[in-house]
N, C-alpha and C. Protein backbone atom coordinates (compact mmCIF):
# COMPACT_ATOMS: atom_id res chain seq x y z
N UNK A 1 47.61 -6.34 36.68
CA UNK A 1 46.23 -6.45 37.12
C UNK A 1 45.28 -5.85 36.08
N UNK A 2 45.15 -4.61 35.39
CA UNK A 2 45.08 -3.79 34.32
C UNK A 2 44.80 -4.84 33.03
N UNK A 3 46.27 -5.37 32.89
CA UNK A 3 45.92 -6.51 31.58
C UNK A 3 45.01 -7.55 32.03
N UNK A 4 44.78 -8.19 33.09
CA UNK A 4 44.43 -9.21 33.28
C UNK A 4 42.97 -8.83 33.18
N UNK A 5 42.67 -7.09 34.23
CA UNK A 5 41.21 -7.25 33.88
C UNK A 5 40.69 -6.59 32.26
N UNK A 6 41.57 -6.45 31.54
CA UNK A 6 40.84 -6.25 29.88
C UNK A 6 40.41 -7.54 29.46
N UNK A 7 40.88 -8.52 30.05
CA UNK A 7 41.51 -9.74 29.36
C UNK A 7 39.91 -10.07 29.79
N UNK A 8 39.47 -10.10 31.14
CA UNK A 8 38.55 -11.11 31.70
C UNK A 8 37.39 -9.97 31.51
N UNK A 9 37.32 -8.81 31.36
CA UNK A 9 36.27 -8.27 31.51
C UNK A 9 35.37 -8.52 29.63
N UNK A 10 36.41 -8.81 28.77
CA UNK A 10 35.60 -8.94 27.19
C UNK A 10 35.86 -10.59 27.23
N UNK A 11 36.65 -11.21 28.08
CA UNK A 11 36.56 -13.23 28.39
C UNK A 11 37.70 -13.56 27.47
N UNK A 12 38.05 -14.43 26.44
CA UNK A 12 38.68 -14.86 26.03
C UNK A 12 39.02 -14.19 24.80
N UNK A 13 37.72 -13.52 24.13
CA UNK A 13 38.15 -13.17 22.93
C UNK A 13 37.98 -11.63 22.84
N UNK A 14 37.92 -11.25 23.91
CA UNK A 14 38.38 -9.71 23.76
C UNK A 14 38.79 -9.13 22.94
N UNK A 15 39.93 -9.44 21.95
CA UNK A 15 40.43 -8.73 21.18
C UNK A 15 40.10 -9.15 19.76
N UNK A 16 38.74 -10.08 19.58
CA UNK A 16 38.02 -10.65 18.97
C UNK A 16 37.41 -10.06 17.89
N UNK A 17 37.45 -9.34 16.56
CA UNK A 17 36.84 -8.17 15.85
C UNK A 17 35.43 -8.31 15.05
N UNK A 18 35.45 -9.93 15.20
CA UNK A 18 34.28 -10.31 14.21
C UNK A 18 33.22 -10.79 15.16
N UNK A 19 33.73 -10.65 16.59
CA UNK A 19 32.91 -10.85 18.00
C UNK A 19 32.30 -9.56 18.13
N UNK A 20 33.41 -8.48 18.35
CA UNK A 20 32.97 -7.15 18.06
C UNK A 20 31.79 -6.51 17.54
N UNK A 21 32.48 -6.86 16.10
CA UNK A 21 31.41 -6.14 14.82
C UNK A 21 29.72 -6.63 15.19
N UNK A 22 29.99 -8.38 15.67
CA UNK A 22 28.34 -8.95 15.68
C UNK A 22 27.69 -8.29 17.22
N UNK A 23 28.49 -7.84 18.24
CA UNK A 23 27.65 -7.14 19.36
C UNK A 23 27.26 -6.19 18.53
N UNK A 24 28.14 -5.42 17.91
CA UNK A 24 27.82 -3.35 17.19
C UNK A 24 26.17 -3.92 16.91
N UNK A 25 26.39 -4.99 15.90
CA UNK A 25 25.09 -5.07 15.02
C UNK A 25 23.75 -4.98 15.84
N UNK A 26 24.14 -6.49 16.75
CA UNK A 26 22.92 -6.61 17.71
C UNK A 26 22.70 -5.48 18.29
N UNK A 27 23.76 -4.55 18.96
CA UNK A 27 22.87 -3.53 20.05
C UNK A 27 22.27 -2.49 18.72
N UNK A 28 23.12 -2.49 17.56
CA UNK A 28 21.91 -1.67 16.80
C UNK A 28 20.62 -1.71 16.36
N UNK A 29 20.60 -3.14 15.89
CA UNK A 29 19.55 -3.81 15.67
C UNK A 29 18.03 -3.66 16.70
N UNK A 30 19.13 -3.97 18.38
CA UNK A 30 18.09 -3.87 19.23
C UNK A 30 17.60 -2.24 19.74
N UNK A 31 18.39 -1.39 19.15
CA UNK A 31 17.84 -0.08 19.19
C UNK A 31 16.86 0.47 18.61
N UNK A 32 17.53 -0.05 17.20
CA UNK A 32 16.27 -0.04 16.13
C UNK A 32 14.91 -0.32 16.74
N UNK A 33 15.31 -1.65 16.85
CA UNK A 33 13.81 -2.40 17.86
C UNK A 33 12.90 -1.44 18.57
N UNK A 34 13.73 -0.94 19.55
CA UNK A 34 12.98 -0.63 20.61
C UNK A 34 12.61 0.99 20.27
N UNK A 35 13.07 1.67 19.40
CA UNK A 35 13.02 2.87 18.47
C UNK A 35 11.48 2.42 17.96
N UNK A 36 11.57 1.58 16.59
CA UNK A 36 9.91 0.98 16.60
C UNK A 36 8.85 1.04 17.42
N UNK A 37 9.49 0.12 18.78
CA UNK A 37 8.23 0.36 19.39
C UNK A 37 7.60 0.87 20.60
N UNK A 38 8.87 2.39 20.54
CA UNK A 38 8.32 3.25 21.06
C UNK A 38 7.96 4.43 19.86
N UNK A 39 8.01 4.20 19.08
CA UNK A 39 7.04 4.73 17.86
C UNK A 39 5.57 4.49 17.62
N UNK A 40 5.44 2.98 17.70
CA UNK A 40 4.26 2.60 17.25
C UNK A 40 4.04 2.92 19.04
N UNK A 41 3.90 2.85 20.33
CA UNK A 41 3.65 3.00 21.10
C UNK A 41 2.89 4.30 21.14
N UNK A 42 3.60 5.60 20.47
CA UNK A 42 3.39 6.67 20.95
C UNK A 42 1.75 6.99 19.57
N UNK A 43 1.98 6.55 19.12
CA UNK A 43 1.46 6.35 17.35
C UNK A 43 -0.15 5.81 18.05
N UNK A 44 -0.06 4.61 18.92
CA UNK A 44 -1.05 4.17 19.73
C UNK A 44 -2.01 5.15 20.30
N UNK A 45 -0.99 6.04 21.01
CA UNK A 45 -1.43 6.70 22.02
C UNK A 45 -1.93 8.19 21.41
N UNK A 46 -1.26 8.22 20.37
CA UNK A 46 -2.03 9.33 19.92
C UNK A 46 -3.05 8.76 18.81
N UNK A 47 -3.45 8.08 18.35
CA UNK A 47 -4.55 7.32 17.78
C UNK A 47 -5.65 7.41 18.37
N UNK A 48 -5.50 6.43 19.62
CA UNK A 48 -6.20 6.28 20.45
C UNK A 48 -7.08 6.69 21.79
N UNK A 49 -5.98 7.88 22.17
CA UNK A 49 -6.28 8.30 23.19
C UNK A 49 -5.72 7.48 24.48
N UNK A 50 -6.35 7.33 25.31
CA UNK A 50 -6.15 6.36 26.56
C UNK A 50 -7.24 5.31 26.10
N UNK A 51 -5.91 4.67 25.72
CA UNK A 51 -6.88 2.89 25.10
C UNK A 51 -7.67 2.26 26.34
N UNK A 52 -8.52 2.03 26.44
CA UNK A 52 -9.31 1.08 27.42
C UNK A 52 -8.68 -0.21 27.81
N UNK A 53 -8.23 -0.99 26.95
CA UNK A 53 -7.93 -2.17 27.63
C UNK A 53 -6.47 -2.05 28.13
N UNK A 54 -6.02 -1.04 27.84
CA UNK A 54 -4.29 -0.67 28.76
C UNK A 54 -4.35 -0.55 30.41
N UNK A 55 -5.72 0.05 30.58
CA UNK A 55 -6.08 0.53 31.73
C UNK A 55 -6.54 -0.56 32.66
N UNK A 56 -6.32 -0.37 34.39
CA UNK A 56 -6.74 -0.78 34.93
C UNK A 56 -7.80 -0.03 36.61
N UNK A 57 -9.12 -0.18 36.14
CA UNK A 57 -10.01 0.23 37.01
C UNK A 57 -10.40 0.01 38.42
N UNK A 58 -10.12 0.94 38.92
CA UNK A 58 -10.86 0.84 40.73
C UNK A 58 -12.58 0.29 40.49
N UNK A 59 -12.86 1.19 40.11
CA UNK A 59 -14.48 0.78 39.82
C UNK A 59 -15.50 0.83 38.92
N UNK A 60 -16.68 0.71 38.51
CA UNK A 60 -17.14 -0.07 37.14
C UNK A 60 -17.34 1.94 37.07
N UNK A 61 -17.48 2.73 37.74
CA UNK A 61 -18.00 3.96 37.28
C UNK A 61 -16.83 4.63 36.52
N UNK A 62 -15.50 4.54 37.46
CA UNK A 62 -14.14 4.94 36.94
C UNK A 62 -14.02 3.98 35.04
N UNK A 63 -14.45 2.94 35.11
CA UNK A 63 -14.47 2.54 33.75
C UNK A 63 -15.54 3.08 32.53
N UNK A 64 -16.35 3.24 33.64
CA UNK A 64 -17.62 3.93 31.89
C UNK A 64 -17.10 5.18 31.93
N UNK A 65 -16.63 5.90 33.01
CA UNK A 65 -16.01 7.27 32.96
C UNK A 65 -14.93 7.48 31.33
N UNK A 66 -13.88 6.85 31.34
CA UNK A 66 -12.97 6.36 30.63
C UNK A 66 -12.87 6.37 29.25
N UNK A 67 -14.80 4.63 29.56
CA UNK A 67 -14.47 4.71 28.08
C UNK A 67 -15.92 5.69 27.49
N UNK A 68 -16.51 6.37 28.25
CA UNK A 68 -17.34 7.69 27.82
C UNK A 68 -16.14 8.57 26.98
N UNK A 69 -15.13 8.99 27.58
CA UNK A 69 -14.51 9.47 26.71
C UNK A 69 -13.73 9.31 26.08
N UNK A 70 -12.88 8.00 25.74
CA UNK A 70 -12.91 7.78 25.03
C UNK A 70 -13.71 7.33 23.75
N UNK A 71 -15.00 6.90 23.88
CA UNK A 71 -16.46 7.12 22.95
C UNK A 71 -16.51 8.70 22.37
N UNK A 72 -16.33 9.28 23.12
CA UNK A 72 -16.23 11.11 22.58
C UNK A 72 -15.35 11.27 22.07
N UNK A 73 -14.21 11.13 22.08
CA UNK A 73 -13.20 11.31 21.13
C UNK A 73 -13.43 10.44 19.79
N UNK A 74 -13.51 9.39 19.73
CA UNK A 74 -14.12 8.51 18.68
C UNK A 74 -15.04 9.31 17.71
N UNK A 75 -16.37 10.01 18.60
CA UNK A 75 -17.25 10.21 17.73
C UNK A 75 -16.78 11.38 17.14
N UNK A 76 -16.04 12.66 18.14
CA UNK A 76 -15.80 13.73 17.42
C UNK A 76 -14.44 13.73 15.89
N UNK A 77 -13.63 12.44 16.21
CA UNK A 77 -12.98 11.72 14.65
C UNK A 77 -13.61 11.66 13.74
N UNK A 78 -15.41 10.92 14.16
CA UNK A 78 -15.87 10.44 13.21
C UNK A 78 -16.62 11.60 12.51
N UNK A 79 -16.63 12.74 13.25
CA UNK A 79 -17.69 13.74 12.61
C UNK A 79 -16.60 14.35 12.10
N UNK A 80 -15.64 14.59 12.13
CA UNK A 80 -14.32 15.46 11.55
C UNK A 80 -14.21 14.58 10.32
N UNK A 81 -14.06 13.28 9.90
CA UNK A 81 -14.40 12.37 9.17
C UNK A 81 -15.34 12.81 8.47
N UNK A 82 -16.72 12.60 8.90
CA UNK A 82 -18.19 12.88 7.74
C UNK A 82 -17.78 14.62 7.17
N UNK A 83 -17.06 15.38 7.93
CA UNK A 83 -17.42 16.21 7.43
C UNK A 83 -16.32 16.67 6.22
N UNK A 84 -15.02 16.29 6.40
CA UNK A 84 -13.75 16.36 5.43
C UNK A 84 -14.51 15.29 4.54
N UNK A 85 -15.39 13.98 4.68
CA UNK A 85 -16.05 13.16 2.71
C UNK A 85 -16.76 14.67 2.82
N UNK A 86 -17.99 15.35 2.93
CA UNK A 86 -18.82 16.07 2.29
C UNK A 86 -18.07 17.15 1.67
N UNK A 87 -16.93 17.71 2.40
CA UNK A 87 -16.28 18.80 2.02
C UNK A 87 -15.90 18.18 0.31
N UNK A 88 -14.96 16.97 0.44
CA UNK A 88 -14.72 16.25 -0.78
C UNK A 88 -15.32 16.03 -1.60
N UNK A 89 -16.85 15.80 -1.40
CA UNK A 89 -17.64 15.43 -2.62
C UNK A 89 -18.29 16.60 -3.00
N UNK A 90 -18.63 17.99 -2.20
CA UNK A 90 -18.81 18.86 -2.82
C UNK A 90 -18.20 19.68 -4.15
N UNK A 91 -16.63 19.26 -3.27
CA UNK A 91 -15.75 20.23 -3.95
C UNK A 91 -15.72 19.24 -5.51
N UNK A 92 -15.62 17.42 -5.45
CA UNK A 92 -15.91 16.87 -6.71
C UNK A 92 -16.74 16.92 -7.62
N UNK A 93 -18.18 17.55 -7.09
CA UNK A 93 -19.53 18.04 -7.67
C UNK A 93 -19.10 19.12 -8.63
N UNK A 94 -18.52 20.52 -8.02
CA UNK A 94 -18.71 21.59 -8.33
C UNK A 94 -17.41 21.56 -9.84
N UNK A 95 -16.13 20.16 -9.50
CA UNK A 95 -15.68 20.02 -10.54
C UNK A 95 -16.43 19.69 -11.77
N UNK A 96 -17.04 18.57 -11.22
CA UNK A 96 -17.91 17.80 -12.34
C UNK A 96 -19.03 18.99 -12.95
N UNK A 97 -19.73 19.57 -12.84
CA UNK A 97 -20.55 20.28 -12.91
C UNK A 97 -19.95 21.55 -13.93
N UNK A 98 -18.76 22.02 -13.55
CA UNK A 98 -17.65 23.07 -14.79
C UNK A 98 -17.43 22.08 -15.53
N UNK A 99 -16.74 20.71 -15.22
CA UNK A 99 -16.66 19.61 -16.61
C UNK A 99 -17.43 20.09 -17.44
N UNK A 100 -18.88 19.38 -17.23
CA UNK A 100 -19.77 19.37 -17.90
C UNK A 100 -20.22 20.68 -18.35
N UNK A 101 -20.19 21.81 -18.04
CA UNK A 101 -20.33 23.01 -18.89
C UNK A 101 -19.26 23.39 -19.91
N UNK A 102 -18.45 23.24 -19.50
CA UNK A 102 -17.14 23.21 -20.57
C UNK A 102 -17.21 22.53 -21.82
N UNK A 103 -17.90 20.96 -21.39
CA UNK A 103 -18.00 20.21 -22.65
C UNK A 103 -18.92 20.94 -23.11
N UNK A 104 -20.06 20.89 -22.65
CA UNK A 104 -21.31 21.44 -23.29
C UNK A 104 -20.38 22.61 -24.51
N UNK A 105 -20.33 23.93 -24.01
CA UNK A 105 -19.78 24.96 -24.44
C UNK A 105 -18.69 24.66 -25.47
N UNK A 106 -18.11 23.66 -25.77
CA UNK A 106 -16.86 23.43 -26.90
C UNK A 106 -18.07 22.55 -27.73
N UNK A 107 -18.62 21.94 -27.54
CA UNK A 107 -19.93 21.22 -27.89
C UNK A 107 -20.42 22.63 -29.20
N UNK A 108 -21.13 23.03 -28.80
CA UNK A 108 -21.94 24.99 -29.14
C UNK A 108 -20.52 25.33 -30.21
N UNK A 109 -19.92 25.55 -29.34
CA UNK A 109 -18.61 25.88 -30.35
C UNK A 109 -18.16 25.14 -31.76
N UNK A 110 -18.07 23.92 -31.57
CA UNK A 110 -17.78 23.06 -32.59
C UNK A 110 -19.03 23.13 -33.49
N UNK A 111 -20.57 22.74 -33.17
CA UNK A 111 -21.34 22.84 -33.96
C UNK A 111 -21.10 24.36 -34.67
N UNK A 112 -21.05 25.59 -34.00
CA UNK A 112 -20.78 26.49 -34.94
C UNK A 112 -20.04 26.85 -36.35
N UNK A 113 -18.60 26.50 -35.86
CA UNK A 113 -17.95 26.23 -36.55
C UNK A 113 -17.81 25.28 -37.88
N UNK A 114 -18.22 24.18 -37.78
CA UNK A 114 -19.19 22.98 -38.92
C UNK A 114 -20.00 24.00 -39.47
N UNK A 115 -21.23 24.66 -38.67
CA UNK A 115 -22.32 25.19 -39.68
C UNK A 115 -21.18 26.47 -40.90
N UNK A 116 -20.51 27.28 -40.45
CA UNK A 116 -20.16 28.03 -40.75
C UNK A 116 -19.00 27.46 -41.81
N UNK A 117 -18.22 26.19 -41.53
CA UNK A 117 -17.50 25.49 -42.71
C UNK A 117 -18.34 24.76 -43.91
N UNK A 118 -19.81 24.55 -43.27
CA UNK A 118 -20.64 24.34 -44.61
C UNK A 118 -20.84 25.17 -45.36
N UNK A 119 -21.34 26.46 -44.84
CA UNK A 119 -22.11 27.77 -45.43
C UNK A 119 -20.88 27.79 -46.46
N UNK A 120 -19.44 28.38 -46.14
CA UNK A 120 -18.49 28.57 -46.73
C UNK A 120 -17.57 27.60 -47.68
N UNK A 121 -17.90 26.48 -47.58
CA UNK A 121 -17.40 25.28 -48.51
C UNK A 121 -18.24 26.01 -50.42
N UNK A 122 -18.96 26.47 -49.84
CA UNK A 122 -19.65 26.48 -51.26
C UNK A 122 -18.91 27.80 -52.32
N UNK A 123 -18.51 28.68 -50.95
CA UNK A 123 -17.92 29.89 -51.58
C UNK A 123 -16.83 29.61 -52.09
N UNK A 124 -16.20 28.65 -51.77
CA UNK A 124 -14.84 28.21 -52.00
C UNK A 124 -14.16 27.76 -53.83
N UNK A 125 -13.78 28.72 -54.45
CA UNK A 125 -13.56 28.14 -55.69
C UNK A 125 -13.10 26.73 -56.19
N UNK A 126 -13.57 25.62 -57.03
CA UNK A 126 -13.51 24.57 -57.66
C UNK A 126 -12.23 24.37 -57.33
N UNK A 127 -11.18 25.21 -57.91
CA UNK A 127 -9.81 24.44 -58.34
C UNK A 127 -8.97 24.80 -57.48
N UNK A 128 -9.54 24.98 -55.77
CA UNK A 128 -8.48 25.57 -54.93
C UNK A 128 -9.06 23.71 -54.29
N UNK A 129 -7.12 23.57 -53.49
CA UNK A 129 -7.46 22.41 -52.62
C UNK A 129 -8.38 22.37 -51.54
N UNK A 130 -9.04 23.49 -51.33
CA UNK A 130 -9.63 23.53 -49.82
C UNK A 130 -11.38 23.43 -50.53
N UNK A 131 -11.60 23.01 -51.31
CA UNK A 131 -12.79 22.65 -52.26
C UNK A 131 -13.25 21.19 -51.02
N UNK A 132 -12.27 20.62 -50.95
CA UNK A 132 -12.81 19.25 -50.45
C UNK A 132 -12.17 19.08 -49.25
N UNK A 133 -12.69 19.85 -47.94
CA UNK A 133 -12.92 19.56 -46.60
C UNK A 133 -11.96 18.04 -46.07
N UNK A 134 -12.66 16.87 -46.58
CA UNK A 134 -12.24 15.35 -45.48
C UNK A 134 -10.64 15.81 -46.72
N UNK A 135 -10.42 15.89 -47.40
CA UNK A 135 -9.04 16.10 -48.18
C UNK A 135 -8.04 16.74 -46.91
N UNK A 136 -8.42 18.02 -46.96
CA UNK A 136 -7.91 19.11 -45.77
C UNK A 136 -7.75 18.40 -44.56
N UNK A 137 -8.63 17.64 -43.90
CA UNK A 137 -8.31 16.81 -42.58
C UNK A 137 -7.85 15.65 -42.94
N UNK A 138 -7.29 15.35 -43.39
CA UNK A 138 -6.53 13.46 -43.73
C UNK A 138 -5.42 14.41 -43.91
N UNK A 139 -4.60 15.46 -44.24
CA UNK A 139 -3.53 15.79 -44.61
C UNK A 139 -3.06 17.04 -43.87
N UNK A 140 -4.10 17.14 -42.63
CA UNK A 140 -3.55 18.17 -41.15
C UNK A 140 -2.77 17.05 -40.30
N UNK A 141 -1.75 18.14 -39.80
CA UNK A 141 -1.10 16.76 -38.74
C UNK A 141 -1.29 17.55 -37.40
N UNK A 142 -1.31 17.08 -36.60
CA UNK A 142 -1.00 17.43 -35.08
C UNK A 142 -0.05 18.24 -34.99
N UNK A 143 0.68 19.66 -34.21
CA UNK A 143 2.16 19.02 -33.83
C UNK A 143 2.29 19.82 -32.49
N UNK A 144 2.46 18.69 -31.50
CA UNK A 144 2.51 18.97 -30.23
C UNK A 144 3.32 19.70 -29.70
N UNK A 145 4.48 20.16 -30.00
CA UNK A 145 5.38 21.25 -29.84
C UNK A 145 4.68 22.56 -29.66
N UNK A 146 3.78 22.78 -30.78
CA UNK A 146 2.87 24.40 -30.89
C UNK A 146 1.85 24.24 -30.64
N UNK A 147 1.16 22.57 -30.16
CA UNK A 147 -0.50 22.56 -29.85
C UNK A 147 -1.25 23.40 -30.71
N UNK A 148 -0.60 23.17 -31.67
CA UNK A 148 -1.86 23.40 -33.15
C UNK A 148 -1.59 22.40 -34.62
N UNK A 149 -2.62 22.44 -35.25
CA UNK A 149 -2.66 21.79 -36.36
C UNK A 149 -2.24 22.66 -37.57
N UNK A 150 -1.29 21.56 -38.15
CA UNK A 150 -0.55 21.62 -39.60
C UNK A 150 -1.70 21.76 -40.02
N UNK A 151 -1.62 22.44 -41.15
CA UNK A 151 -2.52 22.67 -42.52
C UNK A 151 -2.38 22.71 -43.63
N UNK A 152 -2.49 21.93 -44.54
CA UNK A 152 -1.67 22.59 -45.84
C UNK A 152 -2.38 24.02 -46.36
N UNK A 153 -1.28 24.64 -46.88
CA UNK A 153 -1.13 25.91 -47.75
C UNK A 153 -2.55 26.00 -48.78
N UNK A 154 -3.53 26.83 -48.80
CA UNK A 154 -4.32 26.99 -50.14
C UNK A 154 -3.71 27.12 -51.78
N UNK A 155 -3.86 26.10 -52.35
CA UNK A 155 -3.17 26.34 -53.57
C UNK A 155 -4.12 26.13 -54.26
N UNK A 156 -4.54 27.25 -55.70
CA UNK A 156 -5.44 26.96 -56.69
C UNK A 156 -4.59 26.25 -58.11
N UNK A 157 -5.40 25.13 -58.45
CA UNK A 157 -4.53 24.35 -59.40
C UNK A 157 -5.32 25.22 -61.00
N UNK A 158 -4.62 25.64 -61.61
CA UNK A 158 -4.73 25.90 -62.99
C UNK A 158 -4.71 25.00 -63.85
N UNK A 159 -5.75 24.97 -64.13
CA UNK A 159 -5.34 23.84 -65.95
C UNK A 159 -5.32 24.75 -66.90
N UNK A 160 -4.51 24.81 -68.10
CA UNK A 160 -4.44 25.41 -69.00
C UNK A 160 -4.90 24.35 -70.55
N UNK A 161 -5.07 24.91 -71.06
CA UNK A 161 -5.91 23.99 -72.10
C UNK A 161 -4.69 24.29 -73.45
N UNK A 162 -4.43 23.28 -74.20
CA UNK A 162 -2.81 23.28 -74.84
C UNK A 162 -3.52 23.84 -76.22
C-alpha cells in the first residue's frame, strides 16, 4: 500500500529527476517572485505612506482625512528635499569660493616668482647654462614619483683661448 502510494502520490514519474530538478526551479523561481514583490510592496509602503488609491473609503471626509495626510507627508519630503539642495549648494559655494582664492593666491605667487627670475637672470654669469631661462625649461622634466621637477645641474662652460 506504502509503494503504491509513493507511486501515485508523485503519478507516473515519481522517480523522475529531470521532473524533479524543473519543480526545484519553478518553486524557486516562484519564491524569488513573490520575495520581489513583497519587497517592492513594502518599498511602496514606505515611500508612500498609505497610498490613496489602495484604500477604500466610508466617506468623502474619511478620504480628504487620508489624503490630507498623506499631502503632509509629501510636503514635509519635499521640504527635507529643498533643504538637503540648499545645504548642497552652499556647501558647493563655499568650495568654489576657496577654489577661487587658491587660484588667485598661486596666481600672486607665480607672478612673484617671474618678477624675481627676471631681476636675477641678469645677475646670472654669461657662461653658466642657467644664462638662458626657456633653455632651463625645455630640458626640466616632470617626475611624478617625487612631484618635483628635474633640473639640470648649473654648469659654467669655460672657453680657453689656445
Amino acid at each position: 500500500l506504502q509503494m503504491l502510494e509513493r507511486q501515485v502520490v508523485g503519478g507516473e514519474q515519481a522517480k523522475n529527476k529531470d521532473l524533479k530538478e524543473k519543480r526545484k526551479r519553478r518553486k524557486k523561481y516562484a519564491d524569488e517572485r513573490r520575495m520581489q514583490l513583497v519587497a517592492a510592496l513594502q518599498q511602496l509602503n514606505e515611500d508612500s505612506g498609505d497610498w490613496v488609491l489602495l484604500n477604500v473609503y466610508d466617506s468623502i471626509q474619511e478620504e480628504v482625512r487620508a489624503k490630507s495626510k498623506l499631502l503632509e507627508k509629501m510636503q514635509e519630503k519635499l521640504r527635507a528635499a529643498e533643504t538637503e539642495i540648499k545645504d548642497l549648494q552652499s556647501e558647493f559655494e563655499l568650495e568654489k569660493i576657496d577654489y577661487l582664492s587658491t587660484i588667485r593666491r598661486l596666481e600672486r605667487d607665480l607672478m612673484l616668482f617671474q618678477q624675481l627670475l627676471d631681476q636675477v637672470q641678469s645677475l646670472v654669469r654669461r657662461d653658466c647654462n642657467y644664462s638662458n631661462l626657456e633653455k632651463i625649461k625645455r630640458e626640466s622634466v616632470w617626475d611624478e614619483e617625487t612631484g618635483r621637477w628635474k633640473i639640470p645641474e648649473p654648469v659654467i662652460q669655460k672657453t680657453r683661448l689656445p
